[in-house]
Protein backbone atom coordinates (compact mmCIF):
# COMPACT_ATOMS: atom_id res chain seq x y z
CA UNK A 1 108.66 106.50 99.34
CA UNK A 2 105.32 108.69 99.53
CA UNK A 3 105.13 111.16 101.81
CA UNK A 4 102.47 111.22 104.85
CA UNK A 5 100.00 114.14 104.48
CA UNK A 6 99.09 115.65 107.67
CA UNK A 7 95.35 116.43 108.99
CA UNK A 8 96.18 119.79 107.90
CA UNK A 9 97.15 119.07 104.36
CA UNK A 10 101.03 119.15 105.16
CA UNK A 11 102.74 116.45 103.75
CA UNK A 12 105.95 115.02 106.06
CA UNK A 13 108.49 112.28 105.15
CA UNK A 14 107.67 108.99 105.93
CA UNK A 15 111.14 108.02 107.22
CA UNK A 16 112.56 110.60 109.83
CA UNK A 17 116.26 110.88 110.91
CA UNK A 18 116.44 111.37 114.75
CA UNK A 19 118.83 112.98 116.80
CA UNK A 20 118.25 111.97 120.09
CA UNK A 21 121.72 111.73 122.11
CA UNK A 22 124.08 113.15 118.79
CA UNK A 23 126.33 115.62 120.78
CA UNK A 24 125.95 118.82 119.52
CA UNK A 25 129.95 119.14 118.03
CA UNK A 26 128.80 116.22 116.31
CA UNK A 27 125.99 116.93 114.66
CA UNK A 28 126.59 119.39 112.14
CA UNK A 29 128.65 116.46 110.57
CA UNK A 30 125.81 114.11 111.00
CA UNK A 31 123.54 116.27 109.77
CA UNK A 32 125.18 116.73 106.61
CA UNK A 33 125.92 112.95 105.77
CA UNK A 34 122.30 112.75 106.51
CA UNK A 35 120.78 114.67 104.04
CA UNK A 36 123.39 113.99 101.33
CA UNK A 37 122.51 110.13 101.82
CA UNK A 38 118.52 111.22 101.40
CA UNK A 39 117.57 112.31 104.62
CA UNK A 40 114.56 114.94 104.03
CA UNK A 41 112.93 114.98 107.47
CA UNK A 42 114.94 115.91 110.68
CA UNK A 43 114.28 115.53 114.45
CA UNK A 44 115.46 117.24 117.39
CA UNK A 45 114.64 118.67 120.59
CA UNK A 46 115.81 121.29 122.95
CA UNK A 47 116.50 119.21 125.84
CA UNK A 48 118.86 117.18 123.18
CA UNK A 49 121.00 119.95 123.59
CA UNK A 50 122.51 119.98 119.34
CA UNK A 51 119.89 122.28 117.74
CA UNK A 52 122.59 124.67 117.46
CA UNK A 53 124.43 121.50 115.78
CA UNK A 54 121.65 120.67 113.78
CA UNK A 55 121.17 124.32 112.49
CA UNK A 56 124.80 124.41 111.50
CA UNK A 57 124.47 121.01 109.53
CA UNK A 58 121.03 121.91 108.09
CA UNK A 59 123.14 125.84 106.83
CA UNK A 60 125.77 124.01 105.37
CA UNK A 61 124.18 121.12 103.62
CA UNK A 62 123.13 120.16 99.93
CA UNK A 63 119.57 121.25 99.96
CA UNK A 64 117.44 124.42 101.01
CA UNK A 65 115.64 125.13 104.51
CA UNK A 66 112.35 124.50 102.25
CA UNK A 67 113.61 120.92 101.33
CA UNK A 68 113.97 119.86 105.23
CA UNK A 69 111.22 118.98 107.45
CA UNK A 70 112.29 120.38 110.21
CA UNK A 71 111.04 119.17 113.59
CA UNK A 72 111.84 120.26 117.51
CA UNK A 73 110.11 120.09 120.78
CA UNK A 74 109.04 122.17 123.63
CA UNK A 75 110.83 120.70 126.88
CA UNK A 76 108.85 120.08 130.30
CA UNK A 77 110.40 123.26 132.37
CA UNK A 78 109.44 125.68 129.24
CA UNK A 79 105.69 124.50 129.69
CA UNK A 80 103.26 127.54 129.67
CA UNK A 81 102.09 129.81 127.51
CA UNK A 82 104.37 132.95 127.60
CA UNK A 83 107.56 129.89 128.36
CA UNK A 84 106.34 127.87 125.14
CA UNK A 85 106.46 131.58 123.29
CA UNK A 86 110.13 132.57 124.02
CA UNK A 87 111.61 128.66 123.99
CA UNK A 88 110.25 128.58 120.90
CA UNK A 89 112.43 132.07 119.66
CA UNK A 90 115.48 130.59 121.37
CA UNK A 91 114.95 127.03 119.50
CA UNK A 92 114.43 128.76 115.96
CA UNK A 93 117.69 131.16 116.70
CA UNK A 94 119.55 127.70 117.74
CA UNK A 95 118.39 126.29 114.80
CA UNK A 96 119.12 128.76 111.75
CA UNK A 97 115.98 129.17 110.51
CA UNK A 98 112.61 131.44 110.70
CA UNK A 99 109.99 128.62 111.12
CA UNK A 100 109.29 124.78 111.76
CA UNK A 101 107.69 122.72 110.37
CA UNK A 102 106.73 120.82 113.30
CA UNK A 103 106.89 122.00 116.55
CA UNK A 104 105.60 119.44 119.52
CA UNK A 105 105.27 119.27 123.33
CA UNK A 106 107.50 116.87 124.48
CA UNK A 107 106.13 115.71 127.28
CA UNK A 108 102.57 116.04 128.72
CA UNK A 109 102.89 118.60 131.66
CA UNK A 110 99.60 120.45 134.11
CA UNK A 111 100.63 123.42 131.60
CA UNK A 112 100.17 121.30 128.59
CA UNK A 113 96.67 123.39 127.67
CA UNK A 114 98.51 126.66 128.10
CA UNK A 115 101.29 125.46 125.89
CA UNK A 116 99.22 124.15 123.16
CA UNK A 117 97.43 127.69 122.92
CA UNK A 118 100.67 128.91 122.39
CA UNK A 119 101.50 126.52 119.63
CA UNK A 120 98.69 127.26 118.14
CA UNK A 121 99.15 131.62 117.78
CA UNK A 122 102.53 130.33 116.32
CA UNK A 123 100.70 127.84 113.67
CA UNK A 124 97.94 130.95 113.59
CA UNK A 125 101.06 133.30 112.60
CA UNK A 126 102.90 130.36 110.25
CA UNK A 127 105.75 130.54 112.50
CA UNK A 128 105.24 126.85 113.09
CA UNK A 129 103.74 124.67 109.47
CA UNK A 130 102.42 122.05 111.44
CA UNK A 131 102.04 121.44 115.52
CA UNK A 132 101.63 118.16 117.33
CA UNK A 133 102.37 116.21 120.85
CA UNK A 134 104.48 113.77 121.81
CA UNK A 135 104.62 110.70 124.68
CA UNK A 136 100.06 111.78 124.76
CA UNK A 137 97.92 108.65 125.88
CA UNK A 138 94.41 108.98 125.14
CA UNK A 139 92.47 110.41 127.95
CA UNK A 140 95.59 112.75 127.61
CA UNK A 141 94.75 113.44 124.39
CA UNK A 142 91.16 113.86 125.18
CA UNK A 143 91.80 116.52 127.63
CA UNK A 144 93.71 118.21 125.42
CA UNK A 145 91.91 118.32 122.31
CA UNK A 146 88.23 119.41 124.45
CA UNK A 147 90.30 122.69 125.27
CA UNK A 148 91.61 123.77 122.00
CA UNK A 149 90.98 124.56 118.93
CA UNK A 150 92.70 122.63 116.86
CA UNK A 151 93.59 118.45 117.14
CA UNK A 152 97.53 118.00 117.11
CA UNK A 153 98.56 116.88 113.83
CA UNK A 154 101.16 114.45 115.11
CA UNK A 155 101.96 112.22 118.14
CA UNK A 156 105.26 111.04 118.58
CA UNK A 157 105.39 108.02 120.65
CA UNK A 158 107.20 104.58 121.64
CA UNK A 159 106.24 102.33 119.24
CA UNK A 160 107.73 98.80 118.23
CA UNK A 161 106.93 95.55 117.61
CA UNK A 162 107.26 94.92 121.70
CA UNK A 163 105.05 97.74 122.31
CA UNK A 164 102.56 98.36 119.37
CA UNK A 165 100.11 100.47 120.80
CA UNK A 166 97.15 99.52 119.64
CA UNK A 167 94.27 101.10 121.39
CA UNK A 168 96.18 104.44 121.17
CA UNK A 169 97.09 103.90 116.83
CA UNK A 170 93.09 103.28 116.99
CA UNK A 171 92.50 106.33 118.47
CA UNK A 172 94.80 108.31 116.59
CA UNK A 173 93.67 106.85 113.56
CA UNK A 174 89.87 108.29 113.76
CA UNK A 175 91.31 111.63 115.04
CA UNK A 176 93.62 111.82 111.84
CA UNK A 177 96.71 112.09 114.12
CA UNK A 178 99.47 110.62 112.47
CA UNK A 179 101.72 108.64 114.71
CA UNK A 180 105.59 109.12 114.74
CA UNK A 181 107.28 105.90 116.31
CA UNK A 182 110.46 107.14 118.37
CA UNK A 183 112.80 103.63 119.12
CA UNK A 184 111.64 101.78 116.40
CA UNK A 185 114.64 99.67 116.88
CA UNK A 186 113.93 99.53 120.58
CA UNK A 187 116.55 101.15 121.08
CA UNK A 188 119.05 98.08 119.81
CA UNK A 189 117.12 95.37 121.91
CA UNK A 190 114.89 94.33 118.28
CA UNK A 191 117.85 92.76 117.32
CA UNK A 192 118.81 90.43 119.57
CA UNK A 193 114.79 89.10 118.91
CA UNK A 194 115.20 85.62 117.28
CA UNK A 195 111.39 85.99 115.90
CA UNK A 196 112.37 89.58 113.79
CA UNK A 197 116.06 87.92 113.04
CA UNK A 198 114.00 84.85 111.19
CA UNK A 199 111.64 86.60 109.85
CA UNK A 200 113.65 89.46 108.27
CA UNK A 201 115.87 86.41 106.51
CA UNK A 202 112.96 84.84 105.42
CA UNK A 203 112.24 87.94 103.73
CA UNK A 204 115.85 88.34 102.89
CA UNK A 205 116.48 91.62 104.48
CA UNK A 206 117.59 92.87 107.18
CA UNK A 207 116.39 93.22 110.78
CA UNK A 208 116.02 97.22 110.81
CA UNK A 209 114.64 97.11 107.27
CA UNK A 210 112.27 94.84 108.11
CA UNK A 211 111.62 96.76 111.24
CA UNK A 212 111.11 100.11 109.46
CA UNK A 213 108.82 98.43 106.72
CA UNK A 214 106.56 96.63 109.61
CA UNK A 215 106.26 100.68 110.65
CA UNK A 216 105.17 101.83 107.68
CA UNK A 217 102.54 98.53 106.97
CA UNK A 218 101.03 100.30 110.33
CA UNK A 219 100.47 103.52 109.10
CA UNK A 220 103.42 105.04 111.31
CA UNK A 221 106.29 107.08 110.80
CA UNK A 222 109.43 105.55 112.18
CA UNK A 223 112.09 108.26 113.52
CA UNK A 224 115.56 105.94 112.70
CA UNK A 225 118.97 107.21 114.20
CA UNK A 226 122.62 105.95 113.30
CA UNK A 227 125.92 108.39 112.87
CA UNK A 228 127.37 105.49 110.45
CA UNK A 229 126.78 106.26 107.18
CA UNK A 230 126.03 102.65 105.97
CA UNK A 231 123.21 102.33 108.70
CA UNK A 232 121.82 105.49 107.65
CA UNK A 233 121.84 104.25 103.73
CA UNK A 234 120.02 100.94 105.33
CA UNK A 235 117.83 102.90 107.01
CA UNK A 236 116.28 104.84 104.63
CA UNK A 237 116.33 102.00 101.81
CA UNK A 238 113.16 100.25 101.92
CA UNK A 239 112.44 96.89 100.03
CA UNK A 240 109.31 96.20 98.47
CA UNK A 241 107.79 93.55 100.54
CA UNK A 242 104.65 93.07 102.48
CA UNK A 243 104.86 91.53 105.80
CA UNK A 244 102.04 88.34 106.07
CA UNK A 245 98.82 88.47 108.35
CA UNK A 246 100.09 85.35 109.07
CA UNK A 247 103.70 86.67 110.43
CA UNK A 248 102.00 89.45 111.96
CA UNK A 249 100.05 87.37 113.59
CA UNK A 250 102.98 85.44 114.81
CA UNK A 251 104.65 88.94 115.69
CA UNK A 252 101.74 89.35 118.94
CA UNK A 253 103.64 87.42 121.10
CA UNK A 254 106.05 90.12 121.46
CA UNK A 255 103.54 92.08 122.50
CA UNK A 256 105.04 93.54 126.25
CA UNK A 257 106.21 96.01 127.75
CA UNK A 258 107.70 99.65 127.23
CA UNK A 259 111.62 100.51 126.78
CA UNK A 260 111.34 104.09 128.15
CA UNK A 261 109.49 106.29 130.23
CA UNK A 262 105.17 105.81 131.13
CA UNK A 263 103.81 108.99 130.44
CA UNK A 264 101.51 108.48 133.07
CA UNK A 265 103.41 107.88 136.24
CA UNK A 266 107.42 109.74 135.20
CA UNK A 267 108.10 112.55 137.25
CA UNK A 268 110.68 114.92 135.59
């Protein structure tokens, strides 16, 4: 699989492994399965509470820190410039390591513009390789980017055949921000879809291969999450196929709704 190269000339793995709700005891296990099955791009969070799980894993596995993308994320009650500077400190000593090479704002917050400037000293000092946003509509993004300095590199989003975001991929698209899809499986609900289940037999694989490929025919970078090893060698295998116009034409009609939280009206 070729990598993703970021506005900033970075290039990131175009499959992630997520982390989202892996207790930290477990993860140092998980961790380690994951990048001995091929896993080079990992994603966590402080408010997942296992960065100190995912350091461990990360210290003990197979490959070097410069072989992992690493990734974590600001949380909502660290918003603010001198917050964003020490959660940042405590993440990397959670974590193992001396840098990241993505660091995004989880949520957007009224001190989003005071954390970005702090993101950015930290990508101004190469603390942090790349820095991005996550869960950013547009006139979110807007705001946002007529402040600063620099245009976030990445937003992570919900993005799935249900909920394919389409004025936002636009938008991203001619801002070279690449888009990271969090619950590309929707979270489990994609497979209980009779459209996906008949058309990933029709092109003889499965349903979350066929999901993860229909990502990456849209330019985004699907963040995929199992502890079972044979899901995570499914994950990260990806035929060679090309979905149809015609069946993703046919794929519109799932066109809904969002799984988790609006950005624009969730009060943490």
């Amino acid at each position: 699989m070729k990598d993703y190269i970021l506005s900033n000339g970075k290039n990131i793995p175009s499959i992630g492994f997520g982390t989202f709700k892996i207790p930290d005891e477990e993860a140092p296990n998980v961790i380690i399965d994951a990048v001995d099955l091929g896993y080079t791009h990992i994603d966590t969070a402080s408010v997942y509470g296992n960065e100190k799980g995912v350091g461990e894993g990360l210290h003990n596995c197979v490959k070097e820190r410069e072989e992992i993308f690493l990734t974590s994320k600001l949380w909502n009650a660290d918003q603010g410039y001198d917050q964003t500077l020490r959660a940042f400190e405590e993440s990397l000593e959670r974590l193992k390591t001396d840098y990241l090479d993505l660091y995004l704002i989880h949520w957007p917050k009224p001190l989003s513009k005071e954390s970005w400037k702090a993101l950015e000293r930290l990508y101004s000092e190469g603390s942090i390789k790349s820095i991005g946003v996550s869960n950013f509509t547009i006139p979110m993004l807007d705001e946002l980017i007529e402040a600063s300095s620099i245009v976030p590199m990445v937003n992570q989003i919900e993005l799935h055949p249900q909920f394919p975001q389409l004025e936002l991929r636009e938008y991203c698209l001619k801002h070279d921000i690449l888009i990271e899809a969090w619950a590309p499986l929707m979270q489990g609900a994609i497979f209980s879809i009779p459209l996906i289940g008949e058309l990933a037999k029709a092109y003889d694989v499965s349903i979350a291969q066929f999901a993860t490929v229909w990502q990456l025919q849209m330019g985004t970078l699907p963040l995929v999450k199992s502890t079972h090893k044979e899901r995570m060698v499914e994950n990260l295998q990806i035929p060679d196929i090309t979905i149809s116009h015609e069946d993703l034409e046919r794929m519109r009609v799932l066109e809904g709704s969002r799984i988790g939280p609006d950005p624009d009206n969730f009060d943490f």
